[in-house]
C-alpha atoms as a PDB file:
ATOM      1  CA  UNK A   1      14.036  79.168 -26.163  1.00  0.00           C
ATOM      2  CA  UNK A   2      10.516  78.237 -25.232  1.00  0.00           C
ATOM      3  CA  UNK A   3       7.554  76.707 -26.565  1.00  0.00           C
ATOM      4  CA  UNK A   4       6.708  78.197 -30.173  1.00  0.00           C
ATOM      5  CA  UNK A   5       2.661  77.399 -29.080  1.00  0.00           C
ATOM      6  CA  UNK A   6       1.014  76.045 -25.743  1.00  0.00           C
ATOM      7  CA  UNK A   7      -2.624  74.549 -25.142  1.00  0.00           C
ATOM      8  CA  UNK A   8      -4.758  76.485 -23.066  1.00  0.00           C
ATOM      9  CA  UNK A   9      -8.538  75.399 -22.383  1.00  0.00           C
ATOM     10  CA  UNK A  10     -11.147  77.593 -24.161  1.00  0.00           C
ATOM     11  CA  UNK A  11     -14.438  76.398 -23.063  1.00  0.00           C
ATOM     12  CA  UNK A  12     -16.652  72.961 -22.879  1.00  0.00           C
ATOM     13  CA  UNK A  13     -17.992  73.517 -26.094  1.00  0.00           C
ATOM     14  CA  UNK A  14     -14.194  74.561 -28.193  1.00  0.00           C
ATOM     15  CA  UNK A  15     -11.977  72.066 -25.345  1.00  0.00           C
ATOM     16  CA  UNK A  16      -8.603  72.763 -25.745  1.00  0.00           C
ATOM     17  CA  UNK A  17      -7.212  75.557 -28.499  1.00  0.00           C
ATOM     18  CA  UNK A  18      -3.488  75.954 -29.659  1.00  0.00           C
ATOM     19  CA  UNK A  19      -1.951  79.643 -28.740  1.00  0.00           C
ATOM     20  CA  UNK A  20       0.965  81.063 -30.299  1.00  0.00           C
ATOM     21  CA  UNK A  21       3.747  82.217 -27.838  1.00  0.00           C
ATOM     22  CA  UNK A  22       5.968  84.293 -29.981  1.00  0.00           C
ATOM     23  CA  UNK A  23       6.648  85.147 -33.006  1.00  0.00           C
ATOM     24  CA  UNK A  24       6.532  81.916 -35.393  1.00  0.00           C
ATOM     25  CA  UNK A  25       8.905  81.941 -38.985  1.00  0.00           C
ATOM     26  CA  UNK A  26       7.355  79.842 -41.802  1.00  0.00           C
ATOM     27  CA  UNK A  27       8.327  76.545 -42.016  1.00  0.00           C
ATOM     28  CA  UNK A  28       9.342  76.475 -38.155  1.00  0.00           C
ATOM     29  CA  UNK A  29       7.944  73.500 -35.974  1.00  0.00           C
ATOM     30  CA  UNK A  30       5.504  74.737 -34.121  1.00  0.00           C
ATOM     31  CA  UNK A  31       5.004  71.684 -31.708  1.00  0.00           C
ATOM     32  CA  UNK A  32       5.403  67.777 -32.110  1.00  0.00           C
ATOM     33  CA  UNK A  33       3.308  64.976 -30.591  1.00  0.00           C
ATOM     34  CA  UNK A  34       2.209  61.776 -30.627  1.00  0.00           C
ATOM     35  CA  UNK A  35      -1.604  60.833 -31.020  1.00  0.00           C
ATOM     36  CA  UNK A  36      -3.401  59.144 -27.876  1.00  0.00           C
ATOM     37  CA  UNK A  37      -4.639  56.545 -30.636  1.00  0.00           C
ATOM     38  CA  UNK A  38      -4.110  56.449 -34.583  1.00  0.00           C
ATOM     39  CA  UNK A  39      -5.323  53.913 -37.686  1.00  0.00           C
ATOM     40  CA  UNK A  40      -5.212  54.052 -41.073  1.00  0.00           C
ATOM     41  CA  UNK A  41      -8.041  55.243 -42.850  1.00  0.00           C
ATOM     42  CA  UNK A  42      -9.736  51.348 -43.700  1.00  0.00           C
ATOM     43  CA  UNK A  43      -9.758  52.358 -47.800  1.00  0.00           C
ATOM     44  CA  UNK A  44      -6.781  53.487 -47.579  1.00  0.00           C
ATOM     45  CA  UNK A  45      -5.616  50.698 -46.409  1.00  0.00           C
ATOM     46  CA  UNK A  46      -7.722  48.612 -48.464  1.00  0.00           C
ATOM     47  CA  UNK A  47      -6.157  50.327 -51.856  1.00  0.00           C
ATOM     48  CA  UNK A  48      -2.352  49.382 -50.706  1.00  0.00           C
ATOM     49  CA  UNK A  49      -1.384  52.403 -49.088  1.00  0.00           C
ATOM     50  CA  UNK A  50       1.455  50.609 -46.676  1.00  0.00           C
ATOM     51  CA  UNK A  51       1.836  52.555 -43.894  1.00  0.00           C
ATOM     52  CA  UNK A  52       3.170  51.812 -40.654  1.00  0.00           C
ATOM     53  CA  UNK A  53      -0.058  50.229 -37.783  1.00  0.00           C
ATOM     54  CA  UNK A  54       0.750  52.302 -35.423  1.00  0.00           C
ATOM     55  CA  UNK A  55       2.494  56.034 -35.978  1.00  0.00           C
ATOM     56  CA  UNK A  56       1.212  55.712 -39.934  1.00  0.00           C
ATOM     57  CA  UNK A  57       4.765  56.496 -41.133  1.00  0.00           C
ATOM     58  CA  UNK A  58       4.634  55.512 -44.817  1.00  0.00           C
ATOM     59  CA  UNK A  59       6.182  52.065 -45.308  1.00  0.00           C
ATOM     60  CA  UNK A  60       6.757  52.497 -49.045  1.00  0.00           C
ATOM     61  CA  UNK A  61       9.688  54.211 -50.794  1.00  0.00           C
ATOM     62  CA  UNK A  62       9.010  57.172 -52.656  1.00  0.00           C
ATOM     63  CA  UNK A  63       9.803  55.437 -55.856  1.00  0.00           C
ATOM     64  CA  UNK A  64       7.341  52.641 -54.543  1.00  0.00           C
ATOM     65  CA  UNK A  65       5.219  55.543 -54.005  1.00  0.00           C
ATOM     66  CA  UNK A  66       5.196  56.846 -57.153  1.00  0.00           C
ATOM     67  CA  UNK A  67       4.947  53.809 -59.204  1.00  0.00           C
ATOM     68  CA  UNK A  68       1.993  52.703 -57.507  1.00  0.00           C
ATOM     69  CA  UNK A  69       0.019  56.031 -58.101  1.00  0.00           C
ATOM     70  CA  UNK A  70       1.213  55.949 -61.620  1.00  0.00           C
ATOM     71  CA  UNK A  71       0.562  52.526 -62.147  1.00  0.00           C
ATOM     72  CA  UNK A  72       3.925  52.323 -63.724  1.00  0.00           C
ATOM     73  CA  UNK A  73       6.369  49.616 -62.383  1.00  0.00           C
ATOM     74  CA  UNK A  74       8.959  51.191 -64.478  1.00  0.00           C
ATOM     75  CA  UNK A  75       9.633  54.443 -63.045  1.00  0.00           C
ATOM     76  CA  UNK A  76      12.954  55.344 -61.460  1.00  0.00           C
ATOM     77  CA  UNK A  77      13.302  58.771 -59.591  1.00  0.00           C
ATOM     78  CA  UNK A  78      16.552  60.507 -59.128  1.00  0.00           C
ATOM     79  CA  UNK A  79      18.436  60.671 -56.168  1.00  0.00           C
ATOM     80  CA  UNK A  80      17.084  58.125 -54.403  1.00  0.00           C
ATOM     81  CA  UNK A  81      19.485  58.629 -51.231  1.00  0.00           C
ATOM     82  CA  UNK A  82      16.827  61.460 -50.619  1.00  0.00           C
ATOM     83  CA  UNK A  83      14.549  58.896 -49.669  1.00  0.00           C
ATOM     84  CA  UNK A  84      13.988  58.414 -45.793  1.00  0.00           C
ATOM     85  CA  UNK A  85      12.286  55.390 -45.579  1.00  0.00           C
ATOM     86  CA  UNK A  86      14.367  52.582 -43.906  1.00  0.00           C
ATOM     87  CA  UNK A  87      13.059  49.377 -44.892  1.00  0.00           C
ATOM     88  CA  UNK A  88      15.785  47.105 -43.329  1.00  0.00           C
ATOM     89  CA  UNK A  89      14.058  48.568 -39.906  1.00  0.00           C
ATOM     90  CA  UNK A  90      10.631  47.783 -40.568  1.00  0.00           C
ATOM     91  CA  UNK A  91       9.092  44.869 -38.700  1.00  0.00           C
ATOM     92  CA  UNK A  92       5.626  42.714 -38.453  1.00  0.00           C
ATOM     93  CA  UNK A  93       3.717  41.287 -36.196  1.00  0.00           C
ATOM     94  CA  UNK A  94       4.536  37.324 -36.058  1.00  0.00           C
ATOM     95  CA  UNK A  95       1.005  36.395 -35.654  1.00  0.00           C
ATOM     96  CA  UNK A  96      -1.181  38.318 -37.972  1.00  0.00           C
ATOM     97  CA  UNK A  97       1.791  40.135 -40.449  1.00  0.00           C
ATOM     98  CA  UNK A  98       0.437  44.155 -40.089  1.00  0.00           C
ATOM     99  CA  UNK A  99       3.813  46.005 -40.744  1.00  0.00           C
ATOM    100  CA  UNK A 100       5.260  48.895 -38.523  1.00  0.00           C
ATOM    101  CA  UNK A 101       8.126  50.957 -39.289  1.00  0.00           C
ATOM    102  CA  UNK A 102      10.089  50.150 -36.693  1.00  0.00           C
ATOM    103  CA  UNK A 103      10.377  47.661 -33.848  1.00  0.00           C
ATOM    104  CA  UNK A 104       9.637  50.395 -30.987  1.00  0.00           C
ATOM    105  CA  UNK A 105       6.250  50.814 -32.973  1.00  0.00           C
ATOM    106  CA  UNK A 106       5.457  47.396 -32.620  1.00  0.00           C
ATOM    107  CA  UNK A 107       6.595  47.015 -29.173  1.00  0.00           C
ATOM    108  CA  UNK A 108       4.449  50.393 -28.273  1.00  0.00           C
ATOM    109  CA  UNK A 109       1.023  48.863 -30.612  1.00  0.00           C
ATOM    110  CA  UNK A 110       1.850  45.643 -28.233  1.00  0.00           C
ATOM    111  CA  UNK A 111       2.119  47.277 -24.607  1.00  0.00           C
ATOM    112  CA  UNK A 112      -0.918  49.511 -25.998  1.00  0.00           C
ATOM    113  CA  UNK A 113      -3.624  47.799 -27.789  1.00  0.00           C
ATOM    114  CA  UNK A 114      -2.472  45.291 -30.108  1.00  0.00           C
ATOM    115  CA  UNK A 115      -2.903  42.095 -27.851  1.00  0.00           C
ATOM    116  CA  UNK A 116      -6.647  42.747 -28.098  1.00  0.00           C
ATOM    117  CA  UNK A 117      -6.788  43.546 -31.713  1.00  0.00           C
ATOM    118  CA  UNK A 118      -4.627  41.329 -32.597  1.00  0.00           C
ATOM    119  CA  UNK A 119      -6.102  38.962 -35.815  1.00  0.00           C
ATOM    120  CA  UNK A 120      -3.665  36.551 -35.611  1.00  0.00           C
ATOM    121  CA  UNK A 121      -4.484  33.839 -38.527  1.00  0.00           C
ATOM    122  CA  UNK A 122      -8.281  35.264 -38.809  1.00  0.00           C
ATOM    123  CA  UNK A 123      -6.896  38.598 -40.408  1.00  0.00           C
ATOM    124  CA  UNK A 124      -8.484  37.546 -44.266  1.00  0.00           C
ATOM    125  CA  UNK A 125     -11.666  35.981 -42.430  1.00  0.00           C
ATOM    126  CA  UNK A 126     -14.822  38.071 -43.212  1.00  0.00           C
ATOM    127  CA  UNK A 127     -16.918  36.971 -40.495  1.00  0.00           C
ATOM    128  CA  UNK A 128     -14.376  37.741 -37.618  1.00  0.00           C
ATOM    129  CA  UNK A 129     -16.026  40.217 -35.646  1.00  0.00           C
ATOM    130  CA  UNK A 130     -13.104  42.949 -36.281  1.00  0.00           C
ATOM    131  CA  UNK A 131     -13.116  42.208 -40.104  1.00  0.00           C
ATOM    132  CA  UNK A 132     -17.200  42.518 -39.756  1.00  0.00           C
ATOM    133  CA  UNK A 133     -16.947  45.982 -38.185  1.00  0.00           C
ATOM    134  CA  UNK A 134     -14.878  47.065 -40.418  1.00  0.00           C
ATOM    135  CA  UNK A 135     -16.309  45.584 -43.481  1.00  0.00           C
ATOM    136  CA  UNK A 136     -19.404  47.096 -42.623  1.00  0.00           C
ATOM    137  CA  UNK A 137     -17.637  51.073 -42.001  1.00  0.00           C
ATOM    138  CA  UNK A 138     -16.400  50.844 -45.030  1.00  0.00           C
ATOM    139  CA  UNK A 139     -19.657  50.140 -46.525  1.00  0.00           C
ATOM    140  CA  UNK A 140     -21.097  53.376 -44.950  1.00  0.00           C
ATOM    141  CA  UNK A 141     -18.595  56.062 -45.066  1.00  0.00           C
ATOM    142  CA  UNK A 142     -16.728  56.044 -48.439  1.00  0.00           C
ATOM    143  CA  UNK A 143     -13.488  58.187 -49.744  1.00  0.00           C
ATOM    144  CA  UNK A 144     -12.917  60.477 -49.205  1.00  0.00           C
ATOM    145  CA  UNK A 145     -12.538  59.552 -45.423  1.00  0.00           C
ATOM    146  CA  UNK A 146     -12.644  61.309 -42.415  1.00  0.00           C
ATOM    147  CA  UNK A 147     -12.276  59.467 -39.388  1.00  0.00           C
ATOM    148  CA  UNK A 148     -12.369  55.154 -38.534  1.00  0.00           C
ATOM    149  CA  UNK A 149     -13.833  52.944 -36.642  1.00  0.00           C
ATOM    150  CA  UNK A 150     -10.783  51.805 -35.351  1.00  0.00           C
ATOM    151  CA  UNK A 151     -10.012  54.731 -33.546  1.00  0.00           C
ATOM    152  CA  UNK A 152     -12.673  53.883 -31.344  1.00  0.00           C
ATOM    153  CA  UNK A 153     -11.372  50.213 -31.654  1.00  0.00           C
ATOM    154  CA  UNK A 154      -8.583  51.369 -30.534  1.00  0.00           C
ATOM    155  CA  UNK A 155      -9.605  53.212 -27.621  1.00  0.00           C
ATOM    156  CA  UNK A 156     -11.311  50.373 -26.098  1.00  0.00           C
ATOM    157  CA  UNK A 157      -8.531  48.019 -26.921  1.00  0.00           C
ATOM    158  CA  UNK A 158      -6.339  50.317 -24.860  1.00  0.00           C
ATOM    159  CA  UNK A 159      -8.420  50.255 -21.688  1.00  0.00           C
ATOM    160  CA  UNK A 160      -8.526  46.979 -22.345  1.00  0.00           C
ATOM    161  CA  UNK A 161      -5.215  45.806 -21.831  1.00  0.00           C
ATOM    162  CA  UNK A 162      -4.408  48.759 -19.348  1.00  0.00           C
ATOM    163  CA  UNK A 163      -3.041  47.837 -15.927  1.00  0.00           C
ATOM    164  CA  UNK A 164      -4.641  51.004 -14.817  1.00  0.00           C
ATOM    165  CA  UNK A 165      -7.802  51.401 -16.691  1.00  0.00           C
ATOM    166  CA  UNK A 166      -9.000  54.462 -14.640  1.00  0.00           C
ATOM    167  CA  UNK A 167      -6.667  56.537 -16.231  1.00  0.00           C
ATOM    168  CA  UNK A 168      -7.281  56.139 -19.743  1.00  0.00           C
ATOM    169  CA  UNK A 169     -10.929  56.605 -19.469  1.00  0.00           C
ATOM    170  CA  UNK A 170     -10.335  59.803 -18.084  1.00  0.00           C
ATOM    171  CA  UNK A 171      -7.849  60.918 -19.905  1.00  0.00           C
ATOM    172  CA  UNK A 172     -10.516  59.760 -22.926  1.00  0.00           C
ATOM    173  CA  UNK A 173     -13.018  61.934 -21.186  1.00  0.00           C
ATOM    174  CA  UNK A 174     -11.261  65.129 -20.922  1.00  0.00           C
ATOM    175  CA  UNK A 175     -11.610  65.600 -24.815  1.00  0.00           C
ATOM    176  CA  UNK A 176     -14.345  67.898 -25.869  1.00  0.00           C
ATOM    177  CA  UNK A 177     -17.764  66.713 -25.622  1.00  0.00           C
ATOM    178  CA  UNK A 178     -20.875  67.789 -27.187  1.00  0.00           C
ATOM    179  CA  UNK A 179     -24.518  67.710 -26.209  1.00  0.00           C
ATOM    180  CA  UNK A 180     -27.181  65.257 -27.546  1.00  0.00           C
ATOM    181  CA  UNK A 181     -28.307  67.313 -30.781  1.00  0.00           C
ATOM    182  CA  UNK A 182     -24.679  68.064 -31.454  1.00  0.00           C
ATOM    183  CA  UNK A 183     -23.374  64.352 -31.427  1.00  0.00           C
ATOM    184  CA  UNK A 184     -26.288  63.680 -33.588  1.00  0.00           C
ATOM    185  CA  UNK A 185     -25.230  66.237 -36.495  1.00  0.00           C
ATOM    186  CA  UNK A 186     -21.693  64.829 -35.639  1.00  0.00           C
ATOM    187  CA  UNK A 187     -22.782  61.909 -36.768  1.00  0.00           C
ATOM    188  CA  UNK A 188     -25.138  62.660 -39.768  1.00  0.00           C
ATOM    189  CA  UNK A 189     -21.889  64.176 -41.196  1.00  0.00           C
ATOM    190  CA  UNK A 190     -19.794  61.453 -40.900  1.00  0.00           C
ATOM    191  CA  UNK A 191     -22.660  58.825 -41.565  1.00  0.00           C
ATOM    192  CA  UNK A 192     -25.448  60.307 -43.468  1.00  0.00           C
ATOM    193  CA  UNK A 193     -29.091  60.472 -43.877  1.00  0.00           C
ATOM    194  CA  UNK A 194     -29.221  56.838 -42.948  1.00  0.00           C
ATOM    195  CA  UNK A 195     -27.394  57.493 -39.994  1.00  0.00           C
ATOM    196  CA  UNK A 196     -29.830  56.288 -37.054  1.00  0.00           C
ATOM    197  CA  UNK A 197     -30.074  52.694 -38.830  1.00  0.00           C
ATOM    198  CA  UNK A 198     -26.198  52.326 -39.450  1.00  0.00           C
ATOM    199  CA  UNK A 199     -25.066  53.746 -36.138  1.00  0.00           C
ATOM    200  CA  UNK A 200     -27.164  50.501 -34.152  1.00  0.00           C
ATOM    201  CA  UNK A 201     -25.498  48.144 -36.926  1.00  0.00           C
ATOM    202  CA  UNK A 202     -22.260  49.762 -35.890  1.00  0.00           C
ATOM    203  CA  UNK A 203     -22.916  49.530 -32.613  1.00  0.00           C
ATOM    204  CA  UNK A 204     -24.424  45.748 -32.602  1.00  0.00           C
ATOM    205  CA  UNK A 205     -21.246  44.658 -34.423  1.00  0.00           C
ATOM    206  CA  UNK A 206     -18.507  47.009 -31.996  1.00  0.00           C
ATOM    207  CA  UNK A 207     -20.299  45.496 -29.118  1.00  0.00           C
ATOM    208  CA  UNK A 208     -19.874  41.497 -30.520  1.00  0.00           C
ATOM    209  CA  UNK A 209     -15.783  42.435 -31.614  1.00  0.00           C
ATOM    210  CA  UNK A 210     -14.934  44.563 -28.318  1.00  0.00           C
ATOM    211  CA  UNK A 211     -17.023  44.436 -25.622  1.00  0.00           C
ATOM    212  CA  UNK A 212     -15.698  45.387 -21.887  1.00  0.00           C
ATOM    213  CA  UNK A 213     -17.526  45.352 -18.735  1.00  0.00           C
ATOM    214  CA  UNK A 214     -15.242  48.213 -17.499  1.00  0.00           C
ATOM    215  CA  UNK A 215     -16.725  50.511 -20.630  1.00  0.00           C
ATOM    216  CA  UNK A 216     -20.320  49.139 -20.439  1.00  0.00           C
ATOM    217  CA  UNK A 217     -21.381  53.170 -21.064  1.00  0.00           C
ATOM    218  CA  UNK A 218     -19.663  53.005 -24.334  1.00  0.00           C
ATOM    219  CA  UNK A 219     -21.449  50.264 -25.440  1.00  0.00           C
ATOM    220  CA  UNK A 220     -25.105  51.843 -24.726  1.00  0.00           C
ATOM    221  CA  UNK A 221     -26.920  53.334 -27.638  1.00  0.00           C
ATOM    222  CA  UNK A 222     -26.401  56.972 -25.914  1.00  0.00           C
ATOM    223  CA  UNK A 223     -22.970  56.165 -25.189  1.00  0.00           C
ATOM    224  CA  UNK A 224     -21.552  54.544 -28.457  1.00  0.00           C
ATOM    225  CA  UNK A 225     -23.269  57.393 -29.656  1.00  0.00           C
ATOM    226  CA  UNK A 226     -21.057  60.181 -27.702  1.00  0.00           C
ATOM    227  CA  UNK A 227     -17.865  58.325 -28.163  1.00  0.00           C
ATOM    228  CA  UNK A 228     -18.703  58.265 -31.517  1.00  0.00           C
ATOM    229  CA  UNK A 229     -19.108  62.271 -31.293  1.00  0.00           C
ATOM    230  CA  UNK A 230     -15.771  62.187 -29.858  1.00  0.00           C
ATOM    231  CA  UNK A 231     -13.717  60.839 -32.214  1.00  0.00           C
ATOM    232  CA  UNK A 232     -15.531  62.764 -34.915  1.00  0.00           C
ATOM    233  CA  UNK A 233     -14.864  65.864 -33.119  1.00  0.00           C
ATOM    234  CA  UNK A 234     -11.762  65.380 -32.095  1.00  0.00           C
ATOM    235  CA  UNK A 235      -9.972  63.638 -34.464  1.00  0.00           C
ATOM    236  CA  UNK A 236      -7.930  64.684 -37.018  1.00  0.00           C
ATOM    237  CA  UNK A 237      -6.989  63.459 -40.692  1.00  0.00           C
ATOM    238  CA  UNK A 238      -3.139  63.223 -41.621  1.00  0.00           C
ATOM    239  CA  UNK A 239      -1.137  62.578 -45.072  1.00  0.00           C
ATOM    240  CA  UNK A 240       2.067  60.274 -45.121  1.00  0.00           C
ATOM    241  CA  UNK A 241       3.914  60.282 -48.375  1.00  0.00           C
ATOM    242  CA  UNK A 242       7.331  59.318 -48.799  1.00  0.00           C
ATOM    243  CA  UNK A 243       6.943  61.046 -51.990  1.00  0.00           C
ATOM    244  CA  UNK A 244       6.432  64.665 -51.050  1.00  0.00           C
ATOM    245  CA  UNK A 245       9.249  63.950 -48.126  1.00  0.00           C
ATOM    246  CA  UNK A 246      11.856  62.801 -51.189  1.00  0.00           C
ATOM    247  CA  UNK A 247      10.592  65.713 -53.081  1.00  0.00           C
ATOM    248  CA  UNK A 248      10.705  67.931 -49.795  1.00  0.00           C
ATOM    249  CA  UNK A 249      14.678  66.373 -49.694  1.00  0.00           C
ATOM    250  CA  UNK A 250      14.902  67.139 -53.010  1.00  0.00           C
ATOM    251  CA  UNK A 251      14.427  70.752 -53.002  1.00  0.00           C
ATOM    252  CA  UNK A 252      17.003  71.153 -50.413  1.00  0.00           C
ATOM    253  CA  UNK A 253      19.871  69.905 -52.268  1.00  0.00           C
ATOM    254  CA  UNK A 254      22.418  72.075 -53.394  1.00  0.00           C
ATOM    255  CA  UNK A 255      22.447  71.706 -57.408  1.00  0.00           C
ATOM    256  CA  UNK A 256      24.110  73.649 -60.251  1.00  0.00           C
ATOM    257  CA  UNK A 257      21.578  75.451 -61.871  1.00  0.00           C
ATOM    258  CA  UNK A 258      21.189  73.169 -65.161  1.00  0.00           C
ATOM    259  CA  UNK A 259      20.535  70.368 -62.678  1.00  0.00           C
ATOM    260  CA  UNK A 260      18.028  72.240 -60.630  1.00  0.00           C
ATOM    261  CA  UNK A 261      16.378  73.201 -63.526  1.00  0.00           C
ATOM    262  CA  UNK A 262      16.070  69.093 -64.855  1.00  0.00           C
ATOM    263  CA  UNK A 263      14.871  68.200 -61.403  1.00  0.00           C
ATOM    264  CA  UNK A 264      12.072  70.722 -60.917  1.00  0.00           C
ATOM    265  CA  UNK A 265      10.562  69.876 -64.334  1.00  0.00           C
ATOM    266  CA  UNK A 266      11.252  65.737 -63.629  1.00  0.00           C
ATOM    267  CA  UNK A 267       9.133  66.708 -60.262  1.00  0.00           C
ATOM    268  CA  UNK A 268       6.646  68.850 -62.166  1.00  0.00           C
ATOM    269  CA  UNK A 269       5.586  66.427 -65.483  1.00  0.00           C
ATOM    270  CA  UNK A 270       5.385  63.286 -62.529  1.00  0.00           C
ATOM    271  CA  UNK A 271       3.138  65.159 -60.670  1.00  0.00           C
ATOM    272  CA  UNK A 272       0.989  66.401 -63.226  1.00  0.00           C
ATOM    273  CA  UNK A 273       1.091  62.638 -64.358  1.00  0.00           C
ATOM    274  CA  UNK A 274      -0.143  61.659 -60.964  1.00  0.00           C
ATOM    275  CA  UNK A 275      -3.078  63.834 -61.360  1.00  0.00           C
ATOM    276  CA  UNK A 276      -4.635  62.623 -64.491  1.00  0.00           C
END
């Protein structure tokens, strides 16, 4: 069988759209891929979410999971071989201790970025360029997030260390673009009313952490400006929680009824509890 969907080019203004090629049943996977860049959401990080640096897979246990948004240490779920999360696999980086999930993610952060962004012992010092950057997004664009800075980070980090930097910055440029008074509203949104004022800080302080002669455009008022557009356009927001997978695993399991019954009210009351 073929492709459930395929991406087909709309226009300049839409870029690329996603086009059903048959018939798709709910709950069938339409199409899996991997991101060209990805980061944690910096509050979210900031809060404890553990996920892993580079694919975001959760890093937590559901249990872990739910204790922590409970603020109960206490809590035990049920059938906790429902779980998914390997922690015996999960690795760090040696030199500045972010986590990933597995050692192919940290091999694939280290081929792709990581050597540049890389904190090494400077990863709790606040006047690090990086930390300064991101100190100062997170003092402009509060929860509930949207997008990072270190997507963009991210981007440049990966021309950076690219043997062939040609390619990445056009495969960067062939996502949708927008024109001047677009970008602008692009950024209100994801700044706003202040926007002009925190967009130079942003700038100033992306240009002192990352600066590349190769992406000198990006670094221009105009530029930093569209890339900025870019990621706010064509990024997109994702939820990792080892909880919902165990309860996912959960409600595939083959109970007697009485047991079923338990279970779906145990998973009910915790996440009404969650919710207060």
């Amino acid at each position: 069988a073929g492709a459930a969907a395929e991406a087909r080019f709309i226009s300049s203004a839409k870029g690329k759209g996603l086009f059903a090629t048959k018939n798709i049943r709910k709950g069938e996977t339409v199409f899996v891929e991997r991101p060209v860049v990805s980061s944690q959401f910096l509050w979210n990080a900031l809060y404890n979410y553990r996920a892993c640096d580079h694919c975001l897979r959760a890093l937590e246990t559901a249990e872990e999971n739910a204790q922590r948004l409970l603020g109960k240490s206490s809590l035990v779920l049920p059938h906790p071989e429902q779980c998914s999360i390997r922690k015996d696999l999960h690795q760090q980086c040696p030199r500045c201790q972010v986590m990933y999930c597995s050692a192919e993610c940290r091999q694939a952060a280290l081929e792709q970025y990581h050597q540049v962004l890389c904190l090494g012992p400077s990863r709790d010092d606040p006047t690090h360029p990086l930390n300064k950057l991101q100190e100062a997004w997170r003092n402009m664009h509060y929860p509930p997030e949207t997008s990072s800075i270190m997507l963009m980070a991210r981007m440049v980090a990966t021309v950076k260390q690219a043997k062939d930097k040609e390619w990445w910055i056009k495969a960067f440029s062939q996502f949708c673009n927008k024109t001047a008074n677009e970008e602008e509203e692009i950024v209100h949104k994801l700044l706003g009313d202040k926007f002009k004022g925190q967009l130079e800080l942003l700038r100033l302080l992306f240009t002192e952490a990352l600066y590349d002669e190769h992406l000198s455009r990006w670094f221009t008022p105009e530029g930093f400006r569209s890339l900025f557009a870019l990621v706010g356009t064509n990024g997109q927001g994702i939820g990792t929680s080892s909880l919902s997978q165990w309860v996912h695993a959960c409600d595939a399991l083959d109970l007697p009824m009485l047991q079923r019954e338990e279970l779906d009210a145990f998973i009910d009351q915790l996440y009404k509890d969650i919710e207060k």
